[in-house]
N, C-alpha and C. Protein backbone atom coordinates (compact mmCIF):
# COMPACT_ATOMS: atom_id res chain seq x y z
N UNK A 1 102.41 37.15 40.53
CA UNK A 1 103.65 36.66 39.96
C UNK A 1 104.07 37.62 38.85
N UNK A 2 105.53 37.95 39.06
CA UNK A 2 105.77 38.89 37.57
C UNK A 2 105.80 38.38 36.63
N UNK A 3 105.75 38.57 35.75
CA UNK A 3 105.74 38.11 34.38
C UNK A 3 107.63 37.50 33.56
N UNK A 4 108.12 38.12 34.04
CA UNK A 4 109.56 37.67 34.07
C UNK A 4 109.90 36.11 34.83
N UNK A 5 109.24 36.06 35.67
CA UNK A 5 109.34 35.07 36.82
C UNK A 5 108.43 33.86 36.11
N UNK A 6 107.61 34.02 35.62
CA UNK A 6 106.63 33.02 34.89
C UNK A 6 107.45 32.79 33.87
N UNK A 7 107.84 33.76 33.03
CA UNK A 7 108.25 33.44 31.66
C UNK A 7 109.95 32.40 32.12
N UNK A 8 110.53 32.81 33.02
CA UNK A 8 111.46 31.61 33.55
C UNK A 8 111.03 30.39 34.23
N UNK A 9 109.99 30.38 34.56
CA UNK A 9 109.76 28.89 35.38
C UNK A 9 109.13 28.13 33.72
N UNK A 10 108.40 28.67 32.76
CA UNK A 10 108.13 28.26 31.68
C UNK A 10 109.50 27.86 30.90
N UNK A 11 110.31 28.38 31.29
CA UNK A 11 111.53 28.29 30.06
C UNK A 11 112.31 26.94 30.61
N UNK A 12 112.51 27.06 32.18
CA UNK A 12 112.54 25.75 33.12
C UNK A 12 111.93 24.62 32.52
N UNK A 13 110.43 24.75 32.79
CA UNK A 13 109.62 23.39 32.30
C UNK A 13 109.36 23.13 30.79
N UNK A 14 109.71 23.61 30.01
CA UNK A 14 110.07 23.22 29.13
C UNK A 14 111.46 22.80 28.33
N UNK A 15 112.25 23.29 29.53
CA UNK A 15 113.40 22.53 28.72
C UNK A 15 113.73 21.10 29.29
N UNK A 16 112.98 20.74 30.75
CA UNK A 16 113.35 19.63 31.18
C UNK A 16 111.87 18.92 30.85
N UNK A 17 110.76 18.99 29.88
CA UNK A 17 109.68 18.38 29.22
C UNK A 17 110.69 18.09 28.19
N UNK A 18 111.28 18.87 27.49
CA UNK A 18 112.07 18.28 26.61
C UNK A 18 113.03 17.43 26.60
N UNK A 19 113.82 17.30 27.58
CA UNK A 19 114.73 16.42 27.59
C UNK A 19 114.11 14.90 28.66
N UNK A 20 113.16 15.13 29.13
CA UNK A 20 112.80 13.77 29.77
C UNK A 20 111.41 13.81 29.77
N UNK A 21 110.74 14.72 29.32
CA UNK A 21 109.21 14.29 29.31
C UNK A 21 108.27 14.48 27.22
N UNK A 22 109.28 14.36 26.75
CA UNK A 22 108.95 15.15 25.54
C UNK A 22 107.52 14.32 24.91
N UNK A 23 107.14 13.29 25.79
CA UNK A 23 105.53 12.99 25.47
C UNK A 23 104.41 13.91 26.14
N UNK A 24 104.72 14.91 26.69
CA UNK A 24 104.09 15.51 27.29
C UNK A 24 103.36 17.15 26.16
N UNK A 25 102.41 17.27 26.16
CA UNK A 25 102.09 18.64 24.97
C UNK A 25 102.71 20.10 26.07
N UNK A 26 103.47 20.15 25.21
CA UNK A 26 103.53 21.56 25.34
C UNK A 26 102.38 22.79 25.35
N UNK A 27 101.55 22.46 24.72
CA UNK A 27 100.37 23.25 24.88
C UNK A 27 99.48 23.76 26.29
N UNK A 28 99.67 22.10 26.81
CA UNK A 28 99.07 22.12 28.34
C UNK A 28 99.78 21.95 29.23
N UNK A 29 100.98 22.46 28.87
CA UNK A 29 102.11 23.42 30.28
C UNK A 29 101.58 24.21 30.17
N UNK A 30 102.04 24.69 28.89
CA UNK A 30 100.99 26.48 29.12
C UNK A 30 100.09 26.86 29.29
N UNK A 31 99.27 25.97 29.20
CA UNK A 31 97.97 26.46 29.61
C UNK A 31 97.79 26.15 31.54
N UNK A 32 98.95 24.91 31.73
CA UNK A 32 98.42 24.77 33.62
C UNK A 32 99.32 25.85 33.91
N UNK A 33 100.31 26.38 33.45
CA UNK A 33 100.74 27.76 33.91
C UNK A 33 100.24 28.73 34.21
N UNK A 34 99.42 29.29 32.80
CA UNK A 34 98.94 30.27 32.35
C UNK A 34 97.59 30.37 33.73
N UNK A 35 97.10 29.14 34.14
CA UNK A 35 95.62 29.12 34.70
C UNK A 35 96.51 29.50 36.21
N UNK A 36 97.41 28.83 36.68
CA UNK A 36 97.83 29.12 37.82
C UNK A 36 98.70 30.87 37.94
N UNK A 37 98.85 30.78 37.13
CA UNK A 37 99.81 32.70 37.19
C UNK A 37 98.05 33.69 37.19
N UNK A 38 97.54 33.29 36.78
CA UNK A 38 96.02 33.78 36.30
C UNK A 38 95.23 33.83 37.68
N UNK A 39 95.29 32.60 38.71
CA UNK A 39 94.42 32.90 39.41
C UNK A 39 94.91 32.53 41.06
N UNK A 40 95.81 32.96 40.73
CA UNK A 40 96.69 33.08 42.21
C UNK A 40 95.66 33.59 43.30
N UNK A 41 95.80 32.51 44.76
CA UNK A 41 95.07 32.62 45.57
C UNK A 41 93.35 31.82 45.20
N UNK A 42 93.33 32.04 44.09
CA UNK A 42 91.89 31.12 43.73
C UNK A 42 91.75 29.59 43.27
N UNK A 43 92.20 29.02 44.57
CA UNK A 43 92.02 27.61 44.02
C UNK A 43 91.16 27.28 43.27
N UNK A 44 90.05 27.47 43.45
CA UNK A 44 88.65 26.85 42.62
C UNK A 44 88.75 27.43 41.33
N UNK A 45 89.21 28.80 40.90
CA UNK A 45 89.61 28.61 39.63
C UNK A 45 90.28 28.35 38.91
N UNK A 46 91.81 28.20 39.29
CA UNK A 46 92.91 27.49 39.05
C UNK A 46 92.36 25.82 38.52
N UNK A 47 92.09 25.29 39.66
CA UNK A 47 91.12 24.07 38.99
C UNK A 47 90.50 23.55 37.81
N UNK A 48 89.53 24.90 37.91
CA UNK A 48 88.61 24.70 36.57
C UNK A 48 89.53 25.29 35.61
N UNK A 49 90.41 25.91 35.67
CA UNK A 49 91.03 26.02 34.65
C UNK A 49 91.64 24.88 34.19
N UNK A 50 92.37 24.24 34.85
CA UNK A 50 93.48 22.92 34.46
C UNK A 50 92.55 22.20 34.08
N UNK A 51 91.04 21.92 35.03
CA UNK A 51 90.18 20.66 34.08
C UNK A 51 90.12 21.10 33.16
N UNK A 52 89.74 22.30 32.43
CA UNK A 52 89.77 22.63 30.87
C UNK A 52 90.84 22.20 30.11
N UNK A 53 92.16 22.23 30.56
CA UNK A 53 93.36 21.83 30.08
C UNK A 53 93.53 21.13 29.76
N UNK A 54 93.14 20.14 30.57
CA UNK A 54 93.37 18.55 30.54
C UNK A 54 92.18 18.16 29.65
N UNK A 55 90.78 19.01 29.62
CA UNK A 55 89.73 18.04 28.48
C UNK A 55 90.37 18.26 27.45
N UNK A 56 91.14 19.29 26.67
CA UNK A 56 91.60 19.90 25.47
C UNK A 56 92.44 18.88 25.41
N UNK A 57 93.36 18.49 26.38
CA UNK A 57 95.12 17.50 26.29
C UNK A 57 93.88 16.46 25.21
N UNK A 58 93.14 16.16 26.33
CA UNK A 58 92.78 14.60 25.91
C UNK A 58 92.20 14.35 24.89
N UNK A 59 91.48 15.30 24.84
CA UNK A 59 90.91 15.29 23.37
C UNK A 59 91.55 15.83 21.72
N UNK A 60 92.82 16.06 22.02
CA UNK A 60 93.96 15.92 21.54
C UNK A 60 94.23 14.43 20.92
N UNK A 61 94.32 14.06 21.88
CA UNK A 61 94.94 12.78 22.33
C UNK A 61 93.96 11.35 21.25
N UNK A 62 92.86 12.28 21.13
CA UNK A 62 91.62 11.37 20.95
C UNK A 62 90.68 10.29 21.54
């Protein structure tokens, strides 16, 4: 994925997190982005990436 192309689908999901999801962290868009632009073709790490994502969201969260 180019990097132009990411940085617009990011600019996408965050402007419609903002206007209808704004309970959602911004932190862990970017990071399920970042894991999926990262490991294209590698499901299994794509995965373990987002579970990381999501332990960080939650423990956020408290």
């Amino acid at each position: 994925m180019r990097k132009t192309d990411l940085e617009d689908i990011r600019s996408v999901i965050h402007r419609v997190r903002a206007e209808r999801f704004s309970h959602l962290d911004e932190q862990f868009l970017d990071a399920v982005l970042d894991a999926e632009a990262r490991t294209l073709g590698d499901d299994a790490g794509a995965v373990q990436l987002i579970r990381r994502a999501v332990d960080v969201a939650l423990a956020k969260m408290g």
